[in-house]
Protein backbone atom coordinates (compact mmCIF):
# COMPACT_ATOMS: atom_id res chain seq x y z
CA UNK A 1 77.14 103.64 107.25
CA UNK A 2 77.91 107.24 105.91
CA UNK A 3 80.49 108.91 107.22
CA UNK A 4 78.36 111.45 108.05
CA UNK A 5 76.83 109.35 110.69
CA UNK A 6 80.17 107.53 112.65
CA UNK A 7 80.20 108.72 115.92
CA UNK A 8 83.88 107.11 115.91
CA UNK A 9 84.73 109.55 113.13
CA UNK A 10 83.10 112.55 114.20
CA UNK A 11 84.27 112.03 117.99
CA UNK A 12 87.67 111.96 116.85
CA UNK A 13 87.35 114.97 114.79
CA UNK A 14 85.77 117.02 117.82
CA UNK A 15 88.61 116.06 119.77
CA UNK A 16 91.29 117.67 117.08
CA UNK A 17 88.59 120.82 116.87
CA UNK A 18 88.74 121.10 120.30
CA UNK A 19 92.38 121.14 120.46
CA UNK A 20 92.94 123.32 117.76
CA UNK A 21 90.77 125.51 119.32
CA UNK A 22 92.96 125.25 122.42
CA UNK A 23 96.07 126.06 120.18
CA UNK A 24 94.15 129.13 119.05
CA UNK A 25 93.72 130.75 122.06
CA UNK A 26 96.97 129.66 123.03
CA UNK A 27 99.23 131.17 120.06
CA UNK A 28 96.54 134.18 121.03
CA UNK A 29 97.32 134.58 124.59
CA UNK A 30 101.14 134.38 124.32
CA UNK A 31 101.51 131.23 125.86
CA UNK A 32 105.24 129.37 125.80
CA UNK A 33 106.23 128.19 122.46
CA UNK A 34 106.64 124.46 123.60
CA UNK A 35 103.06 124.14 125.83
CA UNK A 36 101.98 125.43 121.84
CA UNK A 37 103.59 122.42 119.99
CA UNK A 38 102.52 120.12 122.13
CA UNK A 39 98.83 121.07 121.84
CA UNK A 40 99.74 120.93 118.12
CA UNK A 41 100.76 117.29 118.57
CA UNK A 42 97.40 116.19 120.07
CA UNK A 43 95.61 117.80 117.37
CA UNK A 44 98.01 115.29 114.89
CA UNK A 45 97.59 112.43 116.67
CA UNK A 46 93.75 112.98 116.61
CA UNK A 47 93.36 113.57 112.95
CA UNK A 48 96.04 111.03 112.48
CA UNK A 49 93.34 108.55 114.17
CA UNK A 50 90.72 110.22 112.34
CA UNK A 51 91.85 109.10 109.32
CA UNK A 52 92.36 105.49 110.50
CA UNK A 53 88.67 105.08 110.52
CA UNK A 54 87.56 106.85 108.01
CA UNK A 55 89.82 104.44 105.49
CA UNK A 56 89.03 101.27 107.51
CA UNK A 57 85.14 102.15 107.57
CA UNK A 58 86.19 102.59 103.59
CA UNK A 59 88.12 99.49 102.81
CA UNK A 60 84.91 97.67 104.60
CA UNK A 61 82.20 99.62 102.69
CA UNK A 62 83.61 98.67 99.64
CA UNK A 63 84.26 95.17 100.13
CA UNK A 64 80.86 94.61 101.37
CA UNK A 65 79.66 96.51 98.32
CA UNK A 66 81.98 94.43 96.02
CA UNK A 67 81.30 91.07 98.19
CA UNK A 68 78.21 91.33 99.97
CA UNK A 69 78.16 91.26 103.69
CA UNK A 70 81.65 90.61 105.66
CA UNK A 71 81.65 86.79 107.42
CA UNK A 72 82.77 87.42 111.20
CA UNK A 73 86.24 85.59 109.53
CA UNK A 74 86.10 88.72 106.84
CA UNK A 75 85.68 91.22 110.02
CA UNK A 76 88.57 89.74 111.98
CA UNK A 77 90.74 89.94 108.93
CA UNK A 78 89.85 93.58 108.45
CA UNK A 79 90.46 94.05 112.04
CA UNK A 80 94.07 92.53 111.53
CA UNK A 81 94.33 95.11 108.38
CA UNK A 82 93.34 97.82 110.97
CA UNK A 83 95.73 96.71 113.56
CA UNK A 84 98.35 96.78 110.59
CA UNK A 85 97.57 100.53 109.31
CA UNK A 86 98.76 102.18 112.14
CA UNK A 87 102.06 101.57 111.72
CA UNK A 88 101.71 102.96 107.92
């Protein structure tokens, strides 16, 4: 699938749009310094998780490119990778 086309991927990057637009119109409006950075944490987090898929959906479009289609074994392994990356 292109990246173009993951509604996990694009989702995620909505939701960090949407709360950097929030931040925006936050540092705009004068609003408290700490309210700020912790609008600025959600928009981490979300490209954080972002970013997660995009290099899992990676990692799996090569290896099916380099292997030919992933075994339901292959998937749960790549799922355990997954699980793995977010503490990276």
């Amino acid at each position: 699938m292109s990246h173009a086309n993951d509604p996990k991927l694009l989702n995620r990057l909505r939701r960090a749009h949407g709360h950097l637009a929030t931040i925006i119109n936050m540092v705009e409006t004068g609003r408290e310094g700490l309210d700020i950075a912790q609008q600025m944490q959600a928009v981490i987090s979300a490209l954080e998780a972002a970013k997660k898929v995009l290099v899992i959906d990676h990692i799996e479009h090569h290896l099916e490119t380099a292997t030919g289609p992933l075994t339901e074994a292959g998937r749960q392994e790549l799922a355990r990778i997954a699980t793995l990356a977010k503490y990276l």
